[in-house]
Protein backbone atom coordinates (compact mmCIF):
# COMPACT_ATOMS: atom_id res chain seq x y z
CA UNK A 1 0.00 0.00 0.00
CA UNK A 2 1.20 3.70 -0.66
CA UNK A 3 1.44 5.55 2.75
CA UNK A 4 0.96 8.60 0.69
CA UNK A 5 -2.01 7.80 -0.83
CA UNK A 6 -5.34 9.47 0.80
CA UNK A 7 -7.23 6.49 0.33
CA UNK A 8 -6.37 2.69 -0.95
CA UNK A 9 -7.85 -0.63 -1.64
CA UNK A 10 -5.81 -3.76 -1.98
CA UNK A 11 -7.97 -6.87 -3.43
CA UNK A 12 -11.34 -5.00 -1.30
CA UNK A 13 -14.07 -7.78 -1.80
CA UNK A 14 -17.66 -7.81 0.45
CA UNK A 15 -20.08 -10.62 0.10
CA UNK A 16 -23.76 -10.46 1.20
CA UNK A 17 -24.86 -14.27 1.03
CA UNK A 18 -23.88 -15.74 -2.20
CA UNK A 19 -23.76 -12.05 -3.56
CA UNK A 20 -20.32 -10.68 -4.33
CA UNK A 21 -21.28 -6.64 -4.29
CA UNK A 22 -17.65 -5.05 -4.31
CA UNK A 23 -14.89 -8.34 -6.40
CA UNK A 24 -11.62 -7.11 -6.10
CA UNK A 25 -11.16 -3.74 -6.13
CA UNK A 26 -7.68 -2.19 -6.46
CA UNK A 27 -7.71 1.63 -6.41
CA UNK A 28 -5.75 4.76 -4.73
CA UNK A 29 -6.50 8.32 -3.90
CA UNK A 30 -4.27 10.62 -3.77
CA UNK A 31 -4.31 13.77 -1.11
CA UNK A 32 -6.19 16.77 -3.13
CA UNK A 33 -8.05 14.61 -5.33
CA UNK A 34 -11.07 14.52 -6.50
CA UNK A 35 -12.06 10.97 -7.34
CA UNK A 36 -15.13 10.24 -8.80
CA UNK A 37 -16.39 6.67 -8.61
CA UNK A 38 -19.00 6.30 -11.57
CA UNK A 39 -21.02 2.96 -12.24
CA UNK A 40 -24.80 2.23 -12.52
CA UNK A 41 -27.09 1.66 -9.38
CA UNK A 42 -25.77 -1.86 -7.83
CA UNK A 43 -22.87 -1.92 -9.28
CA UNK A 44 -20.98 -1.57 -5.79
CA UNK A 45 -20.47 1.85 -5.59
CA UNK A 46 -22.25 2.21 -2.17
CA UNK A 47 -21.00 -0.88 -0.55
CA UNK A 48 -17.04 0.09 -1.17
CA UNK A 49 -18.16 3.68 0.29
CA UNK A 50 -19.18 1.50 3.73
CA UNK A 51 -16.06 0.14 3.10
CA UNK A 52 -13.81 2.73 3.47
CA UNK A 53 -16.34 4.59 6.08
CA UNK A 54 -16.03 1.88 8.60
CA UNK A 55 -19.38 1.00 8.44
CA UNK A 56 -19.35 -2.56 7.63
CA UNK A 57 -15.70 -4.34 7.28
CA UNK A 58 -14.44 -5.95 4.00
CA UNK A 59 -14.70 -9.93 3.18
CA UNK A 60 -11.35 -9.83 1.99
CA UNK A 61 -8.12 -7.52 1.10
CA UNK A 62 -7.17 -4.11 3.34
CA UNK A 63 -7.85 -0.83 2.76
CA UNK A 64 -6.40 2.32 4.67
CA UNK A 65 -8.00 5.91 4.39
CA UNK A 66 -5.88 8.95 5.76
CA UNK A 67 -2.85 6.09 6.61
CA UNK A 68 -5.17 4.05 9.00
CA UNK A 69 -6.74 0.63 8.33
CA UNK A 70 -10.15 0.44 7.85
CA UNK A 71 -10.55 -2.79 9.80
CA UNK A 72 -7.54 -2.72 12.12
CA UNK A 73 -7.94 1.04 13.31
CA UNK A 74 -11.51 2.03 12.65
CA UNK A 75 -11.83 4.91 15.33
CA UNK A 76 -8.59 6.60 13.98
CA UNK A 77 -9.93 6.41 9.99
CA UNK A 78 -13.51 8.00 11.95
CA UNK A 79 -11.70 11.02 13.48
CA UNK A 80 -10.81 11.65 10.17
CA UNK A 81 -13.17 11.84 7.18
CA UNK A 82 -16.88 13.21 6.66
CA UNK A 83 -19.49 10.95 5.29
CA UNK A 84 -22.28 12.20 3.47
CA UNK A 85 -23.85 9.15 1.91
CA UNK A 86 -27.38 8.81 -0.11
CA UNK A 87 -29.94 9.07 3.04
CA UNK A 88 -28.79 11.40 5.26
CA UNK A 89 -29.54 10.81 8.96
CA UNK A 90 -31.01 13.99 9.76
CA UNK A 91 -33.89 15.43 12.61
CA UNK A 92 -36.52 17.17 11.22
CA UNK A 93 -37.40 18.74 14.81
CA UNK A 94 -33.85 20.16 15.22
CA UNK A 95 -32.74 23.33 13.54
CA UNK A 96 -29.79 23.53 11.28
CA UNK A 97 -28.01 25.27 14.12
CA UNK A 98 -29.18 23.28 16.89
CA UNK A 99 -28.21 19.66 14.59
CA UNK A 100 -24.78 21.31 13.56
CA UNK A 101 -23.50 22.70 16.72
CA UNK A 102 -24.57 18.85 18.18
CA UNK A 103 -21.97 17.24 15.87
CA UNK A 104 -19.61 19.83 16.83
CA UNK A 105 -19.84 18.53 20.75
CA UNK A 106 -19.51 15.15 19.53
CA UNK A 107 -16.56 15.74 17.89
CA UNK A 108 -15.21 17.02 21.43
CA UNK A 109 -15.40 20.98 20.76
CA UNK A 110 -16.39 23.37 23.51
CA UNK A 111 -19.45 25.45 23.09
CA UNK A 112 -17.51 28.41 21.92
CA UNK A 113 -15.34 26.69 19.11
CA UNK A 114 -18.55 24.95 18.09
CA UNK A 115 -19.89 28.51 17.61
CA UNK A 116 -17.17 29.15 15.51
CA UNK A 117 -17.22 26.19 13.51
CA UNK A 118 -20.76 27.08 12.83
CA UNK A 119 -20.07 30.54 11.38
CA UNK A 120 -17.14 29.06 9.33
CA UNK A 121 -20.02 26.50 7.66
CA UNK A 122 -22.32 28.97 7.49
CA UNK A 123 -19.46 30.54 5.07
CA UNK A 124 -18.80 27.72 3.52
CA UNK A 125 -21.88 25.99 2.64
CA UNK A 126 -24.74 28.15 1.19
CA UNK A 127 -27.64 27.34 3.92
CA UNK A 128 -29.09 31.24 4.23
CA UNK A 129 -31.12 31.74 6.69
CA UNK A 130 -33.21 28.36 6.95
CA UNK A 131 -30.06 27.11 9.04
CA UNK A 132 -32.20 28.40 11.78
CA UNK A 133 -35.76 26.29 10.43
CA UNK A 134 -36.99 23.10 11.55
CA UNK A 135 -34.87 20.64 8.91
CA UNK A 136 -38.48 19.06 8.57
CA UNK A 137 -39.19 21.89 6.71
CA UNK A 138 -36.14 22.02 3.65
CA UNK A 139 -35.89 21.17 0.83
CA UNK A 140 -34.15 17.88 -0.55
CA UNK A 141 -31.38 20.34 -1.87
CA UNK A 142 -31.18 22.22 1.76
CA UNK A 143 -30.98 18.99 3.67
CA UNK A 144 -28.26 17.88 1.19
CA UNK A 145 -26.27 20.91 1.95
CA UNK A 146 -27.06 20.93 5.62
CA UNK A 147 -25.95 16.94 5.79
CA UNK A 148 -22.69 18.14 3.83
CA UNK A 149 -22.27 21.16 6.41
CA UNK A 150 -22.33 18.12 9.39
CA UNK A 151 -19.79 16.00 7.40
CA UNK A 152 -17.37 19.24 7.15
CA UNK A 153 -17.66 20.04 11.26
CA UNK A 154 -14.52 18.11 12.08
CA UNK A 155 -12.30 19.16 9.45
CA UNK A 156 -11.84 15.91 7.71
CA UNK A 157 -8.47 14.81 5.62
CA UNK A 158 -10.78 12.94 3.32
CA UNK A 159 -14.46 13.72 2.12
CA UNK A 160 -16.45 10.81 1.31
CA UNK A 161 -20.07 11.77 -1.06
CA UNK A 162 -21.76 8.99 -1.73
CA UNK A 163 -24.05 9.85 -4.91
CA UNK A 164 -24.64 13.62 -3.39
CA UNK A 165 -27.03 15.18 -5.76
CA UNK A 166 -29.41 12.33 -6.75
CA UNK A 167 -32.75 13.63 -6.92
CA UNK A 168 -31.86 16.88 -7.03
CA UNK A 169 -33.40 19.59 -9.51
CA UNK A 170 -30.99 21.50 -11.77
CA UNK A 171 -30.51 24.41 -9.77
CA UNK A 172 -29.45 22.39 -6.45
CA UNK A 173 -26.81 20.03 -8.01
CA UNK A 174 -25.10 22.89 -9.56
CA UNK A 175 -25.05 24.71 -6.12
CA UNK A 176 -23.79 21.18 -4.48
CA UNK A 177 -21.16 21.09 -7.05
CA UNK A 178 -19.95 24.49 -6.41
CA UNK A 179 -19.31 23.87 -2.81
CA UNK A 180 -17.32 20.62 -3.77
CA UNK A 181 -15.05 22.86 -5.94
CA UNK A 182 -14.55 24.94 -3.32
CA UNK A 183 -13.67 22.62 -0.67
CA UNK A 184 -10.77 21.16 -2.76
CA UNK A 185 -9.67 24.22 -4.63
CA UNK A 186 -9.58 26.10 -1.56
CA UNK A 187 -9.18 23.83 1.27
CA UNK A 188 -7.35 21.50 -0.81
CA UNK A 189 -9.65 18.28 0.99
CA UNK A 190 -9.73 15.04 -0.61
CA UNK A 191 -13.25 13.93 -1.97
CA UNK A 192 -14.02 10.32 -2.90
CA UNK A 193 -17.19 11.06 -5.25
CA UNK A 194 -19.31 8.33 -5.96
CA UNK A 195 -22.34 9.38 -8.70
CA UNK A 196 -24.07 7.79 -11.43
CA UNK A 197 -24.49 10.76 -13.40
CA UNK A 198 -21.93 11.31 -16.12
CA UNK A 199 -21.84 14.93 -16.14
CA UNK A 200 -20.80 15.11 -12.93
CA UNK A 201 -18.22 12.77 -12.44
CA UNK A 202 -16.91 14.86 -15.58
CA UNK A 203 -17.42 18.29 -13.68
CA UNK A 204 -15.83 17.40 -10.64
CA UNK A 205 -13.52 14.55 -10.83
CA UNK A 206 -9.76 15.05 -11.86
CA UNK A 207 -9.91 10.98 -12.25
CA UNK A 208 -12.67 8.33 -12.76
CA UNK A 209 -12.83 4.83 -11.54
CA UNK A 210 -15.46 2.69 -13.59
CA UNK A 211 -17.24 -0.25 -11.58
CA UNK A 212 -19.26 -2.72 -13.23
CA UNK A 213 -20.67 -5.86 -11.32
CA UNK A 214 -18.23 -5.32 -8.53
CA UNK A 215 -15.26 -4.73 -10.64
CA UNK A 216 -13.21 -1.57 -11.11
CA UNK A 217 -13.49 -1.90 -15.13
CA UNK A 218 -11.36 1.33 -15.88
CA UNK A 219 -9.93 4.25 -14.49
CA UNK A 220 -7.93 7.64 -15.65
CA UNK A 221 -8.92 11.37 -16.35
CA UNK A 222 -12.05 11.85 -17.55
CA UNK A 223 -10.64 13.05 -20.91
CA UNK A 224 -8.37 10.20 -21.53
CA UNK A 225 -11.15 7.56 -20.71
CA UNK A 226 -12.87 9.33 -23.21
CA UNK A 227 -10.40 9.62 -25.80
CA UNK A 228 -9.52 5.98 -25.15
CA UNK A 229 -13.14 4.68 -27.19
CA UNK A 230 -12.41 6.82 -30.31
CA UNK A 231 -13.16 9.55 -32.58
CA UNK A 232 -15.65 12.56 -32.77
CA UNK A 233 -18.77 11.51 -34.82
CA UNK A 234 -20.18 14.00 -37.18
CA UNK A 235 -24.52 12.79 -37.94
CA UNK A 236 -26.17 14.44 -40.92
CA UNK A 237 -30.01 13.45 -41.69
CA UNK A 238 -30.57 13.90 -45.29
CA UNK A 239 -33.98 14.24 -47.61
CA UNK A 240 -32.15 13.21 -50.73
CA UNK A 241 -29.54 10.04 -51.96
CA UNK A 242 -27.60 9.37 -49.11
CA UNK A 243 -25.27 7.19 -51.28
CA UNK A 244 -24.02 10.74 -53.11
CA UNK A 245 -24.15 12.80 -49.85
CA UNK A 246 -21.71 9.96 -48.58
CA UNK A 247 -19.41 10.53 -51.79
CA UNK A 248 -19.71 13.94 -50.86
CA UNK A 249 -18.22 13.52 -47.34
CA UNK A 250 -15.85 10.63 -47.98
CA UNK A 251 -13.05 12.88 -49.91
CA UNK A 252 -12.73 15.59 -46.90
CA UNK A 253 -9.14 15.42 -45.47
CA UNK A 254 -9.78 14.19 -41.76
CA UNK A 255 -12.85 12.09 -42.28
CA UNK A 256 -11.97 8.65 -41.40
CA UNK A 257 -15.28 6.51 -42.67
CA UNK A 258 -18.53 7.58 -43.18
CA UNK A 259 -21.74 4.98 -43.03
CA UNK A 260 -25.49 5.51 -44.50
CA UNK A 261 -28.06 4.65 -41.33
CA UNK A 262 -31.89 4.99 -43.34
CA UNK A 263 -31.31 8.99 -43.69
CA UNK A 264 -28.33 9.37 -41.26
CA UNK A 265 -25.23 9.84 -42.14
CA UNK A 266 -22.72 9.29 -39.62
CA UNK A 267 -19.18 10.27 -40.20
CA UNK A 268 -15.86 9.63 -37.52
CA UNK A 269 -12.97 11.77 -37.69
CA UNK A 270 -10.47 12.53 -35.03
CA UNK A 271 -10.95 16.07 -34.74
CA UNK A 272 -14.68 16.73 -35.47
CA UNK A 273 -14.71 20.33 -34.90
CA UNK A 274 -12.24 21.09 -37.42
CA UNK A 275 -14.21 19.18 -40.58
CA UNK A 276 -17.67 20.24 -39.34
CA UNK A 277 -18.03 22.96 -41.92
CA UNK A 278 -16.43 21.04 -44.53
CA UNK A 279 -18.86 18.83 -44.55
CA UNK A 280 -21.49 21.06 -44.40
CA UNK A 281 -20.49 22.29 -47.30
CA UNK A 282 -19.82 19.40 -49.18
CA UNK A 283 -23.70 18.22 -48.12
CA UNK A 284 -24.94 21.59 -49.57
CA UNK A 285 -23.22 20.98 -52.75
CA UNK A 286 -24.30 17.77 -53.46
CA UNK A 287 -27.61 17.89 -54.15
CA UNK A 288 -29.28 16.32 -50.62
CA UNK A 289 -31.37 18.78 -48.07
CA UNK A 290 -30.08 18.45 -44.52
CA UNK A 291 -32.58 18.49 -42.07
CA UNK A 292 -29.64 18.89 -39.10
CA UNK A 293 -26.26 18.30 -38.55
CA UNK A 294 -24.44 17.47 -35.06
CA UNK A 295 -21.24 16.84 -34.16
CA UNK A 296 -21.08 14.27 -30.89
CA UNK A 297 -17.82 13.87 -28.74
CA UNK A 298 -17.63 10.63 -27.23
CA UNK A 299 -18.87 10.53 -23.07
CA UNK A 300 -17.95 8.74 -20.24
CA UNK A 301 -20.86 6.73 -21.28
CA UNK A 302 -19.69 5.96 -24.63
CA UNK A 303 -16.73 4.49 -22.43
CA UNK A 304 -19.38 2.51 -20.08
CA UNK A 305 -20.88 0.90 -23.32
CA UNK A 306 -17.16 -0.09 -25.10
CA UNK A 307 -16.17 -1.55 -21.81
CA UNK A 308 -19.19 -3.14 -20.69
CA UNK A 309 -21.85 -3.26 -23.16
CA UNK A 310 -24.07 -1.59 -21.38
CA UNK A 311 -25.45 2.38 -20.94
CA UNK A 312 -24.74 3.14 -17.50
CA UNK A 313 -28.19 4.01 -16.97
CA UNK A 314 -29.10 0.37 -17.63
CA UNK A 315 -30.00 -1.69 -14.00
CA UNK A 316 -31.64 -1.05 -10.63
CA UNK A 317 -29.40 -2.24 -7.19
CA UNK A 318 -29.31 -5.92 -6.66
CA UNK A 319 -31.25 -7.62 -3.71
CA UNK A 320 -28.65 -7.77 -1.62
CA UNK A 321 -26.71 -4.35 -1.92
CA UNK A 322 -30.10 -2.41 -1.79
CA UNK A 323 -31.15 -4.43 1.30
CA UNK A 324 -27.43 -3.18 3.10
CA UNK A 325 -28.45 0.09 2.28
């Protein structure tokens, strides 16, 4: 294991039953990262998170978080990371205030620097004024925040989010992701980001792990994962003979191949944005009406599909890692 690394698995497996949730998993963090951990629902996203929080030991293989074994030294991995994970444990009868400064005695701070760990949170995280509401009454984006606000009380080495912003609207998972960016470009903290939204994972993370079925499938920057499946893809639907508009297309410099779908065209090149208008104007001249034309990069889900072929949209969690939840 690397004592530098914030956070490392070594051969990590967990078995529910006959289940095998999390099959090997080999991974490290470094300090200042921001990994995201992308994969469908029940793929074992969740279950390493419990891992690596302490909350339920592995099968088989180690893993350390902030230099401390997760199963030999629990308490010391405890003191330091914050865990917000998918269903936050929060009172509805307790204010924001009341709930936060609680966490802060837990954590051993006197009433005073709990006061001042609130105003620092109150800086940090965007709660307004509902911090002083009953939590019964906020919204799923407020309690979100509020739950990350708890995790932060301690100031944790390592930040673990497990799927932060599902069921979010718009407006709330781009506030959620602001804060993250600001707790590692600013504070420089650690975040293990587990999501099954691509867009994201591609936000956020500086590197992506892939699981599928328990198994970390691939991993790099979000860019090179991308860049690993291929070229840009250029699609043209045509009114017209698609056989000529592909004449047409197949003598630009930088087109690679070009194939006829029905009344889509659908061109690869490596560098899509600099033949776009070439082939525009090739189509124009050729005698076909385009009814659009779009130029698609490949996505982390392109990458899902090569590797696994699957969408990452595709399943819902398996008995057994749904029933740990």
């Amino acid at each position: 294991m690397s004592a530098a690394a914030a956070v490392v698995c070594e051969g990590v497996r967990r078995h529910f039953g006959a289940t095998e949730a999390v099959a090997g998993v080999d991974l490290e963090v470094q300090p200042g990262e921001i990994y995201g951990f992308l994969g469908p629902n029940g793929a074992g996203k969740s279950t390493l998170v419990r891992v690596l929080c302490t909350l339920i030991t592995p099968t088989d293989g180690r893993a350390r978080v902030a230099g401390f074994d997760v199963a030999d030294d629990p308490d010391a991995v405890r003191l330091r990371i914050g865990v917000a994970l998918q269903d936050a444990a929060l009172d509805p009868k307790q204010t924001g205030t009341e709930f936060l400064l609680l966490q802060a005695r837990l954590y051993g701070m006197t009433p005073a620097e709990a006061r001042s760990r609130l105003d620092e949170l109150q800086a940090l995280i965007d709660i307004g004024d509902a911090i002083d509401r009953q939590i019964g009454t906020y919204s799923g984006g407020m309690a979100r925040r509020l739950d990350l606000a708890a995790a932060l009380v301690h100031h944790p080495q390592v930040l673990f989010l497990d799927e932060p912003t599902t069921g979010l609207d718009p407006a709330s998972r781009a506030k959620v992701w602001d804060e993250v960016r600001t707790l590692n470009e600013d504070m420089g903290m650690t975040i293990f980001l587990t999501t099954q939204y691509l867009e994201e994972a591609d936000e956020l993370a500086h590197r992506v792990g892939i699981i599928d079925k328990g198994r970390l499938v691939a991993e790099g920057t979000p860019q090179a994962l991308k860049q690993s499946v291929g070229t840009d893809v250029i699609v043209a639907r045509v009114d017209g003979d698609a056989e000529v508009a592909k004449a047409a297309v197949e003598g630009i410099d930088g087109i690679d191949a070009v194939e006829i779908h029905r009344d889509e065209l659908t061109a690869t090149a490596n560098d899509g944005a600099a033949v776009i208008s070439p082939v525009a104007v090739a189509l124009n001249g050729c005698g076909v009406t385009v009814r659009d034309l779009t130029l698609r990069t490949p996505t982390l889900d392109d990458v899902f599909l090569e590797l696994t072929g699957e969408h990452i949209e595709r399943g819902q969690a398996p008995v057994a890692e749904e029933a740990e939840r």
